[in-house]
Protein backbone atom coordinates (compact mmCIF):
# COMPACT_ATOMS: atom_id res chain seq x y z
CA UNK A 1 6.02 -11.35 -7.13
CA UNK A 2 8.47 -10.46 -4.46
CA UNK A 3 7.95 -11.60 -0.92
CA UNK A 4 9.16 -8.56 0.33
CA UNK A 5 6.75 -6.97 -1.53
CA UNK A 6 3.88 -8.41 0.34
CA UNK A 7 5.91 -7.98 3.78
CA UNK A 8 6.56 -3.88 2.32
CA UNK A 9 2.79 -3.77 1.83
CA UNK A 10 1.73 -4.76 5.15
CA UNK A 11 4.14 -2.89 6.81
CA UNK A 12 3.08 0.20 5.08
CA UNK A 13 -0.44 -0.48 6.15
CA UNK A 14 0.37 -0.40 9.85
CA UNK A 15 1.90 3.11 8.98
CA UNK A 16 -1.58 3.37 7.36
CA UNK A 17 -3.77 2.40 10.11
CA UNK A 18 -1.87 4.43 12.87
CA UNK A 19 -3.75 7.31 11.83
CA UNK A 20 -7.57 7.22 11.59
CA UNK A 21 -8.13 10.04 8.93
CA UNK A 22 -5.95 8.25 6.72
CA UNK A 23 -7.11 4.93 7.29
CA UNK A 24 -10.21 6.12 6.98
CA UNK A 25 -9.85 7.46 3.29
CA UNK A 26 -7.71 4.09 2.39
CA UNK A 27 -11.21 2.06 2.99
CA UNK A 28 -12.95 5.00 0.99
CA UNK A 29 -10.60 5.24 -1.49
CA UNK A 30 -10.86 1.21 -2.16
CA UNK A 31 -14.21 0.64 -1.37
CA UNK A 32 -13.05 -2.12 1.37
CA UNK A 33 -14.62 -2.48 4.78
CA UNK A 34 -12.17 -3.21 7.93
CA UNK A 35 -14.04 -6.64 8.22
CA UNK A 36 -13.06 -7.20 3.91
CA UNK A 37 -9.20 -5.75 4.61
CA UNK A 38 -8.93 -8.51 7.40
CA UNK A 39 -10.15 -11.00 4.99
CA UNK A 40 -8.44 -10.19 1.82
CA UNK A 41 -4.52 -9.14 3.56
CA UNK A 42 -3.50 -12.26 1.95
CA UNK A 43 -4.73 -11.23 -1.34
CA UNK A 44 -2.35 -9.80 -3.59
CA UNK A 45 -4.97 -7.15 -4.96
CA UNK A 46 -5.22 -5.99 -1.87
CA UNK A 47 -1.62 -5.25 -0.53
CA UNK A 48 -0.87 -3.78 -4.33
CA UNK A 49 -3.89 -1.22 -3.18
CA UNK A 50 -2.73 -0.54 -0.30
CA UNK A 51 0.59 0.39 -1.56
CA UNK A 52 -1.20 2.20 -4.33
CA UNK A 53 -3.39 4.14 -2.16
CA UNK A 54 0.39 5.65 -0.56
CA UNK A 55 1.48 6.04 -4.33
CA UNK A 56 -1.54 8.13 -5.20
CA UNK A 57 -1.11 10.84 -2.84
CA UNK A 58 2.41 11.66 -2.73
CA UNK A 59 2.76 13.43 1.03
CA UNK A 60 1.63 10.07 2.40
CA UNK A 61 3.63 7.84 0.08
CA UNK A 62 7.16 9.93 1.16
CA UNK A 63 5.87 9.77 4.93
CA UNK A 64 5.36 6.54 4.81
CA UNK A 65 9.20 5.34 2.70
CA UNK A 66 10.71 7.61 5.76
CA UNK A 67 8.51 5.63 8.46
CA UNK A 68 9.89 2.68 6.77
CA UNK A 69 13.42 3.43 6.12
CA UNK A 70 12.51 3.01 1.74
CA UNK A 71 13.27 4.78 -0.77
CA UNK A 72 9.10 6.27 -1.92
CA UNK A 73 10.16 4.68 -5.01
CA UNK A 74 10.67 1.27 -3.95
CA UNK A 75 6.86 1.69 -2.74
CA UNK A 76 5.92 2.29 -5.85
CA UNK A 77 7.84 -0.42 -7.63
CA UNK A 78 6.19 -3.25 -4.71
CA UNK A 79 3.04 -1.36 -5.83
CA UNK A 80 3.33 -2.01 -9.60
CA UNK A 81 4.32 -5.34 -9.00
CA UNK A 82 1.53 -6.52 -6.59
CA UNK A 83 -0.32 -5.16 -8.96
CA UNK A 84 0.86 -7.23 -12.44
CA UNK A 85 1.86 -3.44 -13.87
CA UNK A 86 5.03 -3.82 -13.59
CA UNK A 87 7.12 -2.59 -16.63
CA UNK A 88 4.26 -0.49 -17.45
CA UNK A 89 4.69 3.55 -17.12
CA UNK A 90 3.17 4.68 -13.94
């Protein structure tokens, strides 16, 4: 795993969290509570979730690559890679 995967992740969650309605359907959409997202941000499950979450819908996933000055590809990629898929087909 890439460190700048993890640091990708958590920056994309701030983009995340800035807006309620779509932080709100992150913890819905991964069954996490804010209390268990505080806990686990250290947990490499968790950021590859987080950056699946933006890879799953993709409005938010290109919003979020031009928020962060990525390529939505390279989100995907961290995403697949947090995740252990990486070399898989997504």
């Amino acid at each position: 795993m890439n460190d700048g995967d993890e640091a990708l992740a958590l920056h994309a969650l701030g983009w995340i969290l800035a807006d309620e309605p779509r932080a709100e359907r992150l913890l819905g959409m991964t069954g996490l509570t804010p209390e268990g997202l505080r806990a686990s941000l250290g947990q490499r499950a968790t950021l590859g979730a987080v950056l699946s979450f933006l890879a799953a819908h993709e409005p938010d996933l290109v919003a979020c690559a031009a928020a962060l000055d990525r390529e939505p590809e390279t989100l995907a990629a961290a995403a697949r890679r947090l995740e252990g898929l990486e070399g898989q087909d997504a």
